[in-house]
C-alpha atoms as a PDB file:
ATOM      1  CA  UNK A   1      50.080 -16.777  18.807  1.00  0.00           C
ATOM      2  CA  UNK A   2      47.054 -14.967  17.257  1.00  0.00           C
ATOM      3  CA  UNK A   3      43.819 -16.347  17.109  1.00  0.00           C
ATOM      4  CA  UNK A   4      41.520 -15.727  14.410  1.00  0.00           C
ATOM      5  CA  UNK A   5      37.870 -16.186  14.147  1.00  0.00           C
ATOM      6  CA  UNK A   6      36.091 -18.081  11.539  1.00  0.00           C
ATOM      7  CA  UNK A   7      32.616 -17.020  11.373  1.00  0.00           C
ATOM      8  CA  UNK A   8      31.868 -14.380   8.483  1.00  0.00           C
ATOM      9  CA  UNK A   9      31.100 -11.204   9.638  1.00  0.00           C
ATOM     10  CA  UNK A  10      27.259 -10.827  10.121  1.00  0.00           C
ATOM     11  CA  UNK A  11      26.105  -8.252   8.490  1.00  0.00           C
ATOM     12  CA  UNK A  12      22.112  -7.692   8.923  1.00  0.00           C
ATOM     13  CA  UNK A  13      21.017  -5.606   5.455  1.00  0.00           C
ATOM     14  CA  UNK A  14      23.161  -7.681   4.061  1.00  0.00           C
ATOM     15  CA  UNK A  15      21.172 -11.220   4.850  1.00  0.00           C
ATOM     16  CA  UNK A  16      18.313  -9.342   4.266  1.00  0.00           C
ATOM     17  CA  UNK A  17      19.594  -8.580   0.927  1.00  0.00           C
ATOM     18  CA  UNK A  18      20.704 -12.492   0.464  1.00  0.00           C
ATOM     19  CA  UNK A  19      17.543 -13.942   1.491  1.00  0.00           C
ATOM     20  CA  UNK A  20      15.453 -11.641  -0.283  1.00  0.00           C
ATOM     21  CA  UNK A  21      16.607 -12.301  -3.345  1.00  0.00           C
ATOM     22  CA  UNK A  22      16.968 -15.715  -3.221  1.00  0.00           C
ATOM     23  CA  UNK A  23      13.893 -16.930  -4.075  1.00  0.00           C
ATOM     24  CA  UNK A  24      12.835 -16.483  -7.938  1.00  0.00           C
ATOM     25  CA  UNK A  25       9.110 -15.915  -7.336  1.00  0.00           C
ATOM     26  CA  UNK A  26      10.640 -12.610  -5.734  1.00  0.00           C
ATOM     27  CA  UNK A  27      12.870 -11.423  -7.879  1.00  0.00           C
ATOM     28  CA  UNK A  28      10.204 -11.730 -10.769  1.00  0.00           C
ATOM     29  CA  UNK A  29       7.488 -10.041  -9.045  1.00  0.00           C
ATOM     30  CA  UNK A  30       9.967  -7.247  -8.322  1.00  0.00           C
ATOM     31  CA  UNK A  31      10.728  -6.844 -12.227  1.00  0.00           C
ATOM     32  CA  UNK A  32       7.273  -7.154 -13.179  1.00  0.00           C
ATOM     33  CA  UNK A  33       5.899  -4.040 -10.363  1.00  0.00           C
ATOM     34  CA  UNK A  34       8.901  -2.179 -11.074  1.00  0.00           C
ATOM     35  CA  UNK A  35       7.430  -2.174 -15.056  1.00  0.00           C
ATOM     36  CA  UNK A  36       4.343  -1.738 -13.413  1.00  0.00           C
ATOM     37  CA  UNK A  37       5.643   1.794 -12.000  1.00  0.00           C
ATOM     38  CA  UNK A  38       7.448   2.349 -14.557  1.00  0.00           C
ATOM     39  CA  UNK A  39       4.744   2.598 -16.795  1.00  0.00           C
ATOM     40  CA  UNK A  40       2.310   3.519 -14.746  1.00  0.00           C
ATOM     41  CA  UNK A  41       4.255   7.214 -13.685  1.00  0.00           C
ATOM     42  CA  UNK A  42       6.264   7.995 -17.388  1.00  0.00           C
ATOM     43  CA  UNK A  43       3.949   6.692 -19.897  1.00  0.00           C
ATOM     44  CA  UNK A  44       0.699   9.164 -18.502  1.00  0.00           C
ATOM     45  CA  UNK A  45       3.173  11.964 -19.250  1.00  0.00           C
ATOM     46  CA  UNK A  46       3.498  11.559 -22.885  1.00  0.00           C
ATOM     47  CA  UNK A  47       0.084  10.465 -23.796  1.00  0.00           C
ATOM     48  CA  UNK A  48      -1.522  12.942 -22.458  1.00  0.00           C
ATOM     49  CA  UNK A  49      -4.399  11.037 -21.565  1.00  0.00           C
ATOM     50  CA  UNK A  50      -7.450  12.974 -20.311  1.00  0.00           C
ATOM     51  CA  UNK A  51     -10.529  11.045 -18.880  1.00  0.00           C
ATOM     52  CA  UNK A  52     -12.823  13.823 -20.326  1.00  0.00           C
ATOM     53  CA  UNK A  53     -11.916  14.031 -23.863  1.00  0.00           C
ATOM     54  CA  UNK A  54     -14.635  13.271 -25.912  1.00  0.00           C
ATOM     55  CA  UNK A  55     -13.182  14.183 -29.361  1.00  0.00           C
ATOM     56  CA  UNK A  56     -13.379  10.882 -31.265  1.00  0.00           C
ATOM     57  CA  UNK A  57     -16.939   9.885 -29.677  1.00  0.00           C
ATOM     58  CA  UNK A  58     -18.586  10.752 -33.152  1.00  0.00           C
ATOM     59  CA  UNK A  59     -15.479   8.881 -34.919  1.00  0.00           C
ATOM     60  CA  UNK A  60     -16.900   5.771 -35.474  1.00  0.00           C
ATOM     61  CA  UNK A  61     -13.972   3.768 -36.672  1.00  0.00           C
ATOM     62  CA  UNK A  62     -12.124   4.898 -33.758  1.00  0.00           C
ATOM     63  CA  UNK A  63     -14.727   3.251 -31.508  1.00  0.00           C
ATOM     64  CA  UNK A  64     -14.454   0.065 -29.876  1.00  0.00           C
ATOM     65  CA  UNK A  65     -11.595  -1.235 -31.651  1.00  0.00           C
ATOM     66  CA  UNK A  66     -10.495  -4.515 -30.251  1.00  0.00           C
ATOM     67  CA  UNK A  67      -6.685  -5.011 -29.213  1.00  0.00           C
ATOM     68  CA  UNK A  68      -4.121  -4.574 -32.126  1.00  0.00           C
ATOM     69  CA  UNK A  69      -0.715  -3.517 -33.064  1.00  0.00           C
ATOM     70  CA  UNK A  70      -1.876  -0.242 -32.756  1.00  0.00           C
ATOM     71  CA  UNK A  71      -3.924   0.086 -29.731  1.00  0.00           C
ATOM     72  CA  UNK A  72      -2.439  -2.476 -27.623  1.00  0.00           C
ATOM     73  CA  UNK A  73      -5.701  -2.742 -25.020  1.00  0.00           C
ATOM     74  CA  UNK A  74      -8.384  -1.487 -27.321  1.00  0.00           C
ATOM     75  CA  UNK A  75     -10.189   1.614 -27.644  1.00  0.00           C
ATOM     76  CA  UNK A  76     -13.453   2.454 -25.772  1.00  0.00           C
ATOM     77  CA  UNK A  77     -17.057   4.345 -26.943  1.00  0.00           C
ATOM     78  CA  UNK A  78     -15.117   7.210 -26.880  1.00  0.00           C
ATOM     79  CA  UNK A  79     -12.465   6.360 -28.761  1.00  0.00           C
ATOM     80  CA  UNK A  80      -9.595   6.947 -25.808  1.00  0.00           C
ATOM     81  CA  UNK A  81      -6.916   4.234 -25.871  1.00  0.00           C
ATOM     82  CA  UNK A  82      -7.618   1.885 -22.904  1.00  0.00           C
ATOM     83  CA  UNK A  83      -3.763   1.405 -22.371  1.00  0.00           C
ATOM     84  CA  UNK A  84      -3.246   5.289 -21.787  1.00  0.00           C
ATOM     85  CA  UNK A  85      -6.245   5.407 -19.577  1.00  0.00           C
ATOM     86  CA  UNK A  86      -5.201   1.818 -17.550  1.00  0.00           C
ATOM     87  CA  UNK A  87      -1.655   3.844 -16.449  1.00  0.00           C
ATOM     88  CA  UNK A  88      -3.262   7.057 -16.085  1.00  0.00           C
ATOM     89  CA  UNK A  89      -5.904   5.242 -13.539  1.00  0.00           C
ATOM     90  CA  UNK A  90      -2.910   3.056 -11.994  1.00  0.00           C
ATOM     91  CA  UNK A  91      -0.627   6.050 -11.212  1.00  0.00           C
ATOM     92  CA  UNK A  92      -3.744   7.401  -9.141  1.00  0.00           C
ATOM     93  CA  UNK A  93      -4.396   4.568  -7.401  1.00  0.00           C
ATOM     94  CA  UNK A  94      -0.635   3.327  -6.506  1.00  0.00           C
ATOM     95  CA  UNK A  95      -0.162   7.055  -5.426  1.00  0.00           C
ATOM     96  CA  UNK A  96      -3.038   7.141  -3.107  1.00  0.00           C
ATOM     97  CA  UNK A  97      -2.421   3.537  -1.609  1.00  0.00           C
ATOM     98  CA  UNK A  98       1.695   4.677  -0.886  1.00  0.00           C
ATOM     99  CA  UNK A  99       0.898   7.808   0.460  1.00  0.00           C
ATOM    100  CA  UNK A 100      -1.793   6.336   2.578  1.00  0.00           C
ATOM    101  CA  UNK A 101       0.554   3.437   3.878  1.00  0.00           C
ATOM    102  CA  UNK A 102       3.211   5.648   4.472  1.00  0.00           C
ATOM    103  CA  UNK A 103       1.238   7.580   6.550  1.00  0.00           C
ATOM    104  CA  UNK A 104      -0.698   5.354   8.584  1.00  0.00           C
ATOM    105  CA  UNK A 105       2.612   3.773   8.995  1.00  0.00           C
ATOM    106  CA  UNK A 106       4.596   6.738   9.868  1.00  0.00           C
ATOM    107  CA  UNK A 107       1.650   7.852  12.636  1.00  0.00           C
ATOM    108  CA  UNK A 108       0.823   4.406  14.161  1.00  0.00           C
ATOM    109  CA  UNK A 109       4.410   3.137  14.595  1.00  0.00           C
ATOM    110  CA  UNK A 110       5.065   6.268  16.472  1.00  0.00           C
ATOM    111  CA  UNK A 111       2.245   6.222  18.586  1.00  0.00           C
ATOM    112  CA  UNK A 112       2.115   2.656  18.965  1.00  0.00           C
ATOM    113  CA  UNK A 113       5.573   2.891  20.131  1.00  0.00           C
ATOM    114  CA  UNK A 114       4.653   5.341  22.908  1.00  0.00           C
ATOM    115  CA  UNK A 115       1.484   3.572  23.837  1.00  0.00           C
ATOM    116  CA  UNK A 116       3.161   0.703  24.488  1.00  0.00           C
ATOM    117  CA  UNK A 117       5.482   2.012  27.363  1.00  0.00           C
ATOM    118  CA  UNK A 118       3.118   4.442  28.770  1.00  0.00           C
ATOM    119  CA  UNK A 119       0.710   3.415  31.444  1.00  0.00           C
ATOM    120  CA  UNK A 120      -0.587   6.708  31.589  1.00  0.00           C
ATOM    121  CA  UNK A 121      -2.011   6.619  27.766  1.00  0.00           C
ATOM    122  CA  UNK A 122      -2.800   3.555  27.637  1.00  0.00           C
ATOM    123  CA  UNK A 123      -6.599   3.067  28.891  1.00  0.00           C
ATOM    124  CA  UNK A 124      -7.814   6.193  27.246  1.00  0.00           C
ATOM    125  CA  UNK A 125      -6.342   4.942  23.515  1.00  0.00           C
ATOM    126  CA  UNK A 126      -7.498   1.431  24.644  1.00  0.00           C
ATOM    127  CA  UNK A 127     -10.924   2.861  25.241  1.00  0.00           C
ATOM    128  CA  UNK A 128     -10.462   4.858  21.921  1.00  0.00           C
ATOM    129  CA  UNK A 129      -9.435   1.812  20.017  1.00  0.00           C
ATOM    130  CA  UNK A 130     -12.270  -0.435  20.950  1.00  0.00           C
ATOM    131  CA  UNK A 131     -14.835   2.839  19.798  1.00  0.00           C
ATOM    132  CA  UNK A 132     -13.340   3.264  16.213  1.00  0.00           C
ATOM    133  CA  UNK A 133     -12.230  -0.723  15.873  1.00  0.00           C
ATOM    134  CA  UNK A 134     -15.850  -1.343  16.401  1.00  0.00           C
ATOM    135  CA  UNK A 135     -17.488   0.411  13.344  1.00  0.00           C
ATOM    136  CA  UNK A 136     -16.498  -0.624   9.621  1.00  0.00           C
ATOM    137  CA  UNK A 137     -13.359   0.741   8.325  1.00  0.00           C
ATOM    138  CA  UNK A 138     -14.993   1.469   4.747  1.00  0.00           C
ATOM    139  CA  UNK A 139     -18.443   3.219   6.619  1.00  0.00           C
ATOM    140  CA  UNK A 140     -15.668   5.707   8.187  1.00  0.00           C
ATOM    141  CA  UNK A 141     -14.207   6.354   4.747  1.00  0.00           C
ATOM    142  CA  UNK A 142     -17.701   6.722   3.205  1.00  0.00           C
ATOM    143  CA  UNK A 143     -18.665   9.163   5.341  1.00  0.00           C
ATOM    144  CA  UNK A 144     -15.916  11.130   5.889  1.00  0.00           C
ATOM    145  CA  UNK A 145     -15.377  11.401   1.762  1.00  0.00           C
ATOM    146  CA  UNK A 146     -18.930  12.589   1.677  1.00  0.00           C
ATOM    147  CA  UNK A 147     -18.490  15.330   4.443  1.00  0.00           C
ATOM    148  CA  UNK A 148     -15.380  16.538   3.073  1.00  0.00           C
ATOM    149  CA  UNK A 149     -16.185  15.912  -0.593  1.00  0.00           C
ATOM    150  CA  UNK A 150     -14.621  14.430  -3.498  1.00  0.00           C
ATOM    151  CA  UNK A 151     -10.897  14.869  -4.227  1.00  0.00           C
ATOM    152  CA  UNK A 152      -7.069  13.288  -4.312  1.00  0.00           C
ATOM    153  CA  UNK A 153      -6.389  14.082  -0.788  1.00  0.00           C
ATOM    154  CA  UNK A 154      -9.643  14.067   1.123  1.00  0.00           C
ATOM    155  CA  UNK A 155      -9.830  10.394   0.515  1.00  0.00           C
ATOM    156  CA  UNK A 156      -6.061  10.337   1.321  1.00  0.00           C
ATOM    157  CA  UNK A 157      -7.025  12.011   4.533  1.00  0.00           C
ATOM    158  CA  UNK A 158     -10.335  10.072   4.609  1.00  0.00           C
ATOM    159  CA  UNK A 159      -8.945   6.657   4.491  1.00  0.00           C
ATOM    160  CA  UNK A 160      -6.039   7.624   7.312  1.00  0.00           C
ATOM    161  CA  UNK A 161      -7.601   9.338   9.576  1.00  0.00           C
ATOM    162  CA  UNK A 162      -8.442   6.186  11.910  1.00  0.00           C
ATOM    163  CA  UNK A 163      -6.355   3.611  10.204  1.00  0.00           C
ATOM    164  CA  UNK A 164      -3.637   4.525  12.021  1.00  0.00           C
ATOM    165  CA  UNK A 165      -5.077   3.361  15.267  1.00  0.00           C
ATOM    166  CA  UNK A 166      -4.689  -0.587  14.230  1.00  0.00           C
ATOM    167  CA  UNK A 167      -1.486   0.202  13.411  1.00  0.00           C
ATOM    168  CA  UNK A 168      -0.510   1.812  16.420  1.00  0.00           C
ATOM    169  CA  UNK A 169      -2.434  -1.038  18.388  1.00  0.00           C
ATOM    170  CA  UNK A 170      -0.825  -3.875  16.888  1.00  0.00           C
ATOM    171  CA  UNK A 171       2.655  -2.264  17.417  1.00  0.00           C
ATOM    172  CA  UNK A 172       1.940  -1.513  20.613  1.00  0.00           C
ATOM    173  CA  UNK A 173       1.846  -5.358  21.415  1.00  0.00           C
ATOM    174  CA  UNK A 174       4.971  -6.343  20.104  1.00  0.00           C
ATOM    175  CA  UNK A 175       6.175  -3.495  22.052  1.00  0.00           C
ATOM    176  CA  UNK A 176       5.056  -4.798  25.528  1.00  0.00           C
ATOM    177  CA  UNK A 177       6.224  -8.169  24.461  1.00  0.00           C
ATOM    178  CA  UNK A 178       9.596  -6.687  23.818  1.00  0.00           C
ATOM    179  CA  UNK A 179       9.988  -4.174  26.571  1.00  0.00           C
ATOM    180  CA  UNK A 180       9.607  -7.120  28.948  1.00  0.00           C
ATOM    181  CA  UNK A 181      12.576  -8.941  27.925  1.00  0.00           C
ATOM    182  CA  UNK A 182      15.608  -8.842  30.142  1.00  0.00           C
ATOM    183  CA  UNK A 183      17.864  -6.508  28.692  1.00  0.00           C
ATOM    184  CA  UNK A 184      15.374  -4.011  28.388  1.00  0.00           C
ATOM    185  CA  UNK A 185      14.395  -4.538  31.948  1.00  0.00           C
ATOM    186  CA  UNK A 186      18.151  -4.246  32.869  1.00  0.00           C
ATOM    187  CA  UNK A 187      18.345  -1.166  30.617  1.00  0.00           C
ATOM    188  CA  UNK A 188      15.563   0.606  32.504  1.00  0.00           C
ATOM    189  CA  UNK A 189      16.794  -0.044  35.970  1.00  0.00           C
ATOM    190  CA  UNK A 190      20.277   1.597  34.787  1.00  0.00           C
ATOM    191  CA  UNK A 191      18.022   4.850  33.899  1.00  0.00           C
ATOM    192  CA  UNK A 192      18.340   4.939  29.997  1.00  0.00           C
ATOM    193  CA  UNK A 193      15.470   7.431  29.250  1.00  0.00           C
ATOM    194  CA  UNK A 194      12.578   5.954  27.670  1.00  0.00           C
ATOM    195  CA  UNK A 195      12.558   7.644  23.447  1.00  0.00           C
ATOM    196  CA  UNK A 196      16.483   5.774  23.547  1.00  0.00           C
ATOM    197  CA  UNK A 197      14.883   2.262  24.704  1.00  0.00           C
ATOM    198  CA  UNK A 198      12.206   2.825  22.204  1.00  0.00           C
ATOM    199  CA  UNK A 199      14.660   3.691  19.191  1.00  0.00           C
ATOM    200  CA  UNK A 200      17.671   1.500  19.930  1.00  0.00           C
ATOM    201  CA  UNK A 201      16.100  -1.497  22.104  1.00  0.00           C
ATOM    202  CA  UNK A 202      12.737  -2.132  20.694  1.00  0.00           C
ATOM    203  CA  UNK A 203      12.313  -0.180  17.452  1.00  0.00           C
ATOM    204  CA  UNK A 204      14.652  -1.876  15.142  1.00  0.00           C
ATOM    205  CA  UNK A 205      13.843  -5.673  16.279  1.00  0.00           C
ATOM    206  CA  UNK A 206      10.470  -4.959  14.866  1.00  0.00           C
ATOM    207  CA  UNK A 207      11.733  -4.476  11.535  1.00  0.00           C
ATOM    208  CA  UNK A 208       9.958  -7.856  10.331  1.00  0.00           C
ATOM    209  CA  UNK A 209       6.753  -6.892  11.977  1.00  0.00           C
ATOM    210  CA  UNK A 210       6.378  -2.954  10.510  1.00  0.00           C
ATOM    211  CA  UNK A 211       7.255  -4.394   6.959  1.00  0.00           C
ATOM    212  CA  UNK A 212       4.317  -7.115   7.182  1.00  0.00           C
ATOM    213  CA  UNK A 213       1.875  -4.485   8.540  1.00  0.00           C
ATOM    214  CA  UNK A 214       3.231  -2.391   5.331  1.00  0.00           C
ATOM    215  CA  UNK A 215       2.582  -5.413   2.824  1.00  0.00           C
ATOM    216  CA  UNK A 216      -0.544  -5.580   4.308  1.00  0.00           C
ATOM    217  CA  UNK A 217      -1.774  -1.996   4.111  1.00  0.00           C
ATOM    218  CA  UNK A 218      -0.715  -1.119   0.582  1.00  0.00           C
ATOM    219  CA  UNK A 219      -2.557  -3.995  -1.187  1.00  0.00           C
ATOM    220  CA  UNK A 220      -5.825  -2.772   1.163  1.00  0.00           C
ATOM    221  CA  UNK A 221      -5.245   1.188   0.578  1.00  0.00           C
ATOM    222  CA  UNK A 222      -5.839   0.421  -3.343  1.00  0.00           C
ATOM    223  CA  UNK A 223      -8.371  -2.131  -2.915  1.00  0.00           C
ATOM    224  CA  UNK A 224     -10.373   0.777  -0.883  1.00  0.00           C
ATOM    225  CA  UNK A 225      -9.796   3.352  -3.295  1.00  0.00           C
ATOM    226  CA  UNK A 226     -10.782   0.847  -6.462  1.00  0.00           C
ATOM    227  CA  UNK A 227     -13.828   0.140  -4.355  1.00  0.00           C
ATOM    228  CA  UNK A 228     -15.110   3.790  -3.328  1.00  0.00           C
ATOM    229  CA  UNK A 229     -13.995   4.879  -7.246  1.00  0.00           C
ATOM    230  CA  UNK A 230     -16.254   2.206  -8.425  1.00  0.00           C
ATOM    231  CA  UNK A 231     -19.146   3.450  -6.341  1.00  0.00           C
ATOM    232  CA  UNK A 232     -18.423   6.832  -7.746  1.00  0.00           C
ATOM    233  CA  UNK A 233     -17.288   8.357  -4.080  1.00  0.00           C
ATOM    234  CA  UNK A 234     -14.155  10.133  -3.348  1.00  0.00           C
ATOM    235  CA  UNK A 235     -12.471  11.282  -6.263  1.00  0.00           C
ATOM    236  CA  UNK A 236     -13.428  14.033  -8.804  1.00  0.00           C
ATOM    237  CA  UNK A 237     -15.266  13.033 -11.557  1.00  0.00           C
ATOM    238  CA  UNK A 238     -12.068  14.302 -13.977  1.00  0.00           C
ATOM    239  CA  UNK A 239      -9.702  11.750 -11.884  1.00  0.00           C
ATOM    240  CA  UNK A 240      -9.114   8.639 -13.500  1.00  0.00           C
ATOM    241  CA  UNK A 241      -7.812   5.456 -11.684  1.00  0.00           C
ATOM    242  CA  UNK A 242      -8.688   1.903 -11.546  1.00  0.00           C
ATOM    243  CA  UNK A 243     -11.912   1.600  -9.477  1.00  0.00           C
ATOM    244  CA  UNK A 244     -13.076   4.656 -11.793  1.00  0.00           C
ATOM    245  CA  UNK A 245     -12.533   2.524 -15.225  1.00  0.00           C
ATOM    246  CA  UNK A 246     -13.553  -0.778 -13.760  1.00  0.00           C
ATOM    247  CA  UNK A 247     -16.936   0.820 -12.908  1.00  0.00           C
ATOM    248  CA  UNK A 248     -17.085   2.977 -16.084  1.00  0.00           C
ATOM    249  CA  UNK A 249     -16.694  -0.658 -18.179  1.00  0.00           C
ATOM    250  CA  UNK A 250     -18.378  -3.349 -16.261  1.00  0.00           C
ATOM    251  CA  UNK A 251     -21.249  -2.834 -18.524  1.00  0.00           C
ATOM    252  CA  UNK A 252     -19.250  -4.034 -21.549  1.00  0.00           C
ATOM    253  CA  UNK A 253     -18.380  -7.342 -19.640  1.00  0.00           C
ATOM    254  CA  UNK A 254     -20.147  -9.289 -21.984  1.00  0.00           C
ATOM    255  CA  UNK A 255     -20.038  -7.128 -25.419  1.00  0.00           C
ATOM    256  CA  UNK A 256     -16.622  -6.164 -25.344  1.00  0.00           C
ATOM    257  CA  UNK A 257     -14.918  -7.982 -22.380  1.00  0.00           C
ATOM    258  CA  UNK A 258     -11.540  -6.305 -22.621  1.00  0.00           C
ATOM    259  CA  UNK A 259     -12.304  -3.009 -21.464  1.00  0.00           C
ATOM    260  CA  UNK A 260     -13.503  -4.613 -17.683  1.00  0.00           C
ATOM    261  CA  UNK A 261     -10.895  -7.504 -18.233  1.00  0.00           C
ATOM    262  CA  UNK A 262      -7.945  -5.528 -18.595  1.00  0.00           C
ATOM    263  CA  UNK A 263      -8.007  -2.903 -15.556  1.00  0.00           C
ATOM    264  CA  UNK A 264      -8.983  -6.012 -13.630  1.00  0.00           C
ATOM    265  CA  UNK A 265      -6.001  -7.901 -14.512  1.00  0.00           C
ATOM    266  CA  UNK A 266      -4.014  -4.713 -14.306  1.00  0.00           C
ATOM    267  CA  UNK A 267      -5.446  -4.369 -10.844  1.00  0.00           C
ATOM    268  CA  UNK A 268      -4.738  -7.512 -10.013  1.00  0.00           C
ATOM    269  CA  UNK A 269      -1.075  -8.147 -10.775  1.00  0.00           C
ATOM    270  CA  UNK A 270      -0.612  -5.010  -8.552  1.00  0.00           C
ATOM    271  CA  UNK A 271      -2.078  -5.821  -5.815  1.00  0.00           C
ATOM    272  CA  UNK A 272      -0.971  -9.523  -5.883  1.00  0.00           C
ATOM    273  CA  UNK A 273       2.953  -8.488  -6.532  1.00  0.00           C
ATOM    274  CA  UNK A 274       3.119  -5.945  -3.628  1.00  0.00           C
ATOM    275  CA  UNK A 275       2.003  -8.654  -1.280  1.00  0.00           C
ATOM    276  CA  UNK A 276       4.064 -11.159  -2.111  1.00  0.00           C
ATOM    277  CA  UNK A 277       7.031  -8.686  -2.222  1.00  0.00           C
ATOM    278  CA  UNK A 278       6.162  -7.297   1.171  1.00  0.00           C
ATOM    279  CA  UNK A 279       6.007 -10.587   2.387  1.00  0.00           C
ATOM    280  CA  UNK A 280       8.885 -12.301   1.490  1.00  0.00           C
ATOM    281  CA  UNK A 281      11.053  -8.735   2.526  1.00  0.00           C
ATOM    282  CA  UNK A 282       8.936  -8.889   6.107  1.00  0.00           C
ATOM    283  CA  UNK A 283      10.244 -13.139   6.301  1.00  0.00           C
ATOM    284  CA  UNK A 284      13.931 -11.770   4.718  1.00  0.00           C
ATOM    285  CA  UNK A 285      14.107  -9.058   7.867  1.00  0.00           C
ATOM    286  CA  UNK A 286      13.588 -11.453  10.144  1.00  0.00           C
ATOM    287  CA  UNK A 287      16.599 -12.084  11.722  1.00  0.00           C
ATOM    288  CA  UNK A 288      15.909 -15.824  12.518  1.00  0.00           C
ATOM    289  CA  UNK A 289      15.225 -16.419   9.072  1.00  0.00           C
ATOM    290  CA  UNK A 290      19.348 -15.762   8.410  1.00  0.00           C
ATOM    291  CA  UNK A 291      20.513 -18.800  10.131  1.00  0.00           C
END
């Protein structure tokens, strides 16, 4: 007599996949970033949009015209569309906040991984920690974008350069919690060599915890950009993004709210959408979460 086994086959992507997109608020924050994208990397290419172009400035009648069928956010004193210059300044700061997660990601996971299960390492990063952790994040960036001037990847490299050590830190936590656990303790005593604990023992039962730390740092990367743009520091004064068009137009707040209103709002459903996105995939990875 055969016996047969009732429980569906687990599959883990796939309950990720299942409880992902089982909640609405998801799915329709993942439509609307996706336009977001969309529009914010294909639409710069055909209009051409250049933050110096000051042809229309003495056209009066293309000046300051309010929202209409045919310029959807308004023009500015210059007579530039704002919805070309909006997904001109997005695709520059999305870009710089994904490359700058995916790096601090890539760096501190790795490290954090090894500092966790070396002794040897771990006072003098400890020690290293506690000397950047102590001085503000944004005075690091600050400085280093004025040392190494403006531009697209100085601040990339400005705003990474120590990031990755709270990254690496906070991994390095879960990975002493984990590395304690029985079967890891077991695994050790049997000699498995320590990069094969690390990849197939620890690595992947962080899953959860990486993507939070992601949905965390891609919101922050843009806020910092958007921040140091509108103080005029780290990118080139040719550069358009966000911060750059929020600072240009916060003196119109009053006279002609929509050109502040609109990059704000713009800015806003960006950040707000990756967040929620990153956390409801970091609660969908969690394996106890597919009971």
């Amino acid at each position: 007599m055969t016996e047969k086994i009732d429980t569906p086959k687990y599959s883990y992507w796939g309950s990720v996949a299942k409880q992902f997109f089982s909640k609405k608020v998801t799915i329709f924050m993942l439509i609307l970033i996706v336009a977001i994208l969309l529009l914010s990397f294909i639409q710069p290419m055909f209009s051409g949009y250049n933050l110096m172009d000051v042809a229309n400035v003495n056209d009066f009648s293309a000046r300051y015209n309010w929202p209409n069928a045919e310029f959807w956010f308004g023009t500015d004193a210059d007579g530039k569309s704002l919805f070309d210059a909006i997904w001109a300044g997005a695709r520059t700061s999305i870009s710089i906040g994904f490359i700058s997660t995916v790096i601090t990601t890539v760096i501190g996971v790795t490290i954090g991984a090894i500092w966790g299960n070396s002794k040897r390492i771990d006072r003098f990063m400890l020690e290293l920690y506690n000397i950047v952790s102590n001085v503000p994040m944004l005075l690091i960036i600050i400085v280093l974008s004025y040392t190494f001037g403006n531009g697209f990847w100085n601040l990339i490299f400005a705003m990474t350069v120590t990031t990755w050590l709270g990254t690496a830190y906070f991994i390095r936590v879960q990975v002493m919690i984990m590395r304690d656990r029985e079967y890891n303790i077991a695994s050790r005593t049997l000699g498995t060599p320590t990069g094969r604990m690390i990849t197939r023992n620890i690595l992947p039962y962080l899953t959860s915890v990486i993507v939070t730390q992601v949905s965390q740092l891609l919101p922050s990367f843009i806020s910092y950009e958007v921040f140091l743009s509108f103080l005029g520091v780290g990118l080139s004064p040719d550069v358009p993004s966000l911060g750059r068009l929020i600072s240009q137009y916060s003196p119109y707040m009053t006279s002609y709210p929509y050109l502040f209103w609109l990059p704000v709002l713009v800015l806003a459903l960006i950040t707000v959408s990756l967040y929620i996105i990153g956390q409801n995939l970091a609660d969908a990875s969690d394996p106890r979460t597919h009971m």
